[in-house]
C-alpha atoms as a PDB file:
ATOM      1  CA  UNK A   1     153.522 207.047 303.231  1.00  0.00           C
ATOM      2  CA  UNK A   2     156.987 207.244 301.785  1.00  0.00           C
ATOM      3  CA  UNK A   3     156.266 203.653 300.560  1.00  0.00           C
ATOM      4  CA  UNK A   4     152.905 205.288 298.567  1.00  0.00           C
ATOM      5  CA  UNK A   5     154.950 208.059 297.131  1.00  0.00           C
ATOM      6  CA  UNK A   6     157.596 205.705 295.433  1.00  0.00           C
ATOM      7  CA  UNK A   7     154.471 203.569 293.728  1.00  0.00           C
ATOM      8  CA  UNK A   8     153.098 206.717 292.080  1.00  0.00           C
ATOM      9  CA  UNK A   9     156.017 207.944 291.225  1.00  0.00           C
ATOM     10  CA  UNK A  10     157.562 204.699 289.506  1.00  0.00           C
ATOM     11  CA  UNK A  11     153.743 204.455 288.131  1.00  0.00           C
ATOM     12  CA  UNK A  12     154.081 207.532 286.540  1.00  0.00           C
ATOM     13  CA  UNK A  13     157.228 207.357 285.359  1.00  0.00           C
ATOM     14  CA  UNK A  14     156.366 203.864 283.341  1.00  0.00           C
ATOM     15  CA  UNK A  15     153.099 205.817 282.053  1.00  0.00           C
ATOM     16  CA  UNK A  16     154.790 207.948 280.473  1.00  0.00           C
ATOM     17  CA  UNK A  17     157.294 206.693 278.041  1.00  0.00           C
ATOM     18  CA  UNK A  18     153.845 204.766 276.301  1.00  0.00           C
ATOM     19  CA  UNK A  19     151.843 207.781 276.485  1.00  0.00           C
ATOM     20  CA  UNK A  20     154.580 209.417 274.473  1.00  0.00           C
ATOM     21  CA  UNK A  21     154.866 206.395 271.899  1.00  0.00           C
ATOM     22  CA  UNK A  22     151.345 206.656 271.438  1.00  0.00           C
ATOM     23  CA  UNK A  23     151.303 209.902 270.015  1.00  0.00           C
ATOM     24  CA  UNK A  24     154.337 209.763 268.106  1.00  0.00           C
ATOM     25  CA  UNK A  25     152.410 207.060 266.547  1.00  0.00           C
ATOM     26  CA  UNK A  26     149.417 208.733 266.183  1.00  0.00           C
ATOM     27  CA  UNK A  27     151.379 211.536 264.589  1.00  0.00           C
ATOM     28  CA  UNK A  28     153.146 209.234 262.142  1.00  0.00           C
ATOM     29  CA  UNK A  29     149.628 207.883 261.164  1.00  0.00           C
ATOM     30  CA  UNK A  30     148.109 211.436 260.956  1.00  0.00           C
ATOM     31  CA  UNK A  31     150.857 212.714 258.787  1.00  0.00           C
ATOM     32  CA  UNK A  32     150.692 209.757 256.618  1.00  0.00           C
ATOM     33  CA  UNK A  33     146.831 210.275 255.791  1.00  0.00           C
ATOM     34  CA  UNK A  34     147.454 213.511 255.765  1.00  0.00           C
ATOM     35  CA  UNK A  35     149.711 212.964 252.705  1.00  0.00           C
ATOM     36  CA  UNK A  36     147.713 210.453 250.740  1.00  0.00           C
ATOM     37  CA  UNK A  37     144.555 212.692 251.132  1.00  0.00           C
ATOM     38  CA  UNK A  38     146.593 215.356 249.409  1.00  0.00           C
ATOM     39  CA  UNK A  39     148.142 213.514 247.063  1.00  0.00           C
ATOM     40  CA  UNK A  40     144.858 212.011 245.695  1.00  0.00           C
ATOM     41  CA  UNK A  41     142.936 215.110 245.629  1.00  0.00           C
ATOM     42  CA  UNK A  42     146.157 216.698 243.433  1.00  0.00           C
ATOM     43  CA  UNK A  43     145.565 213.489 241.351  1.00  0.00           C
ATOM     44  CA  UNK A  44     141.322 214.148 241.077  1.00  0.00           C
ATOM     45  CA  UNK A  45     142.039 217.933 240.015  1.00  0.00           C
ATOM     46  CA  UNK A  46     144.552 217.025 236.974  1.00  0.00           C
ATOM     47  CA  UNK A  47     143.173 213.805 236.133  1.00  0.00           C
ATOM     48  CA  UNK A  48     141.615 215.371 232.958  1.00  0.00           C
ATOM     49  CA  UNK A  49     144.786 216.618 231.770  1.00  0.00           C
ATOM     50  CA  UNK A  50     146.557 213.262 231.369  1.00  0.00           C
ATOM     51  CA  UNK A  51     144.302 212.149 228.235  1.00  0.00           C
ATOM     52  CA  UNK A  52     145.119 215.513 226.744  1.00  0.00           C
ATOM     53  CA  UNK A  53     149.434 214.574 227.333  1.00  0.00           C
ATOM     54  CA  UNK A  54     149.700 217.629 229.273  1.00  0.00           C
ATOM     55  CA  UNK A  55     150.588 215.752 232.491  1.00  0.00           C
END
């Protein structure tokens, strides 16, 4: 029994560390498109300005 208790508990404790990666990574990538989907539609909204010079 003791034996069974170790296993899940050294299962668990390798489990995790990668589940915790995995969504610091997911984060990063989130943030990231995040970003870039903001930064292109602040591009879209003044691209008619920067034939005029005012950009």
């Amino acid at each position: 029994m003791n034996e069974k208790k170790n296993s899940n508990l050294q299962f668990v404790q390798t489990l995790l560390p990668i589940i915790g990666a995995v969504l610091v990574v997911a984060g990063a990538i989130a943030y990231i498109c995040l970003k870039l989907a903001d930064e292109l539609k602040y591009n879209e909204k003044w691209k008619d300005y920067d034939e005029c010079g005012w950009h």
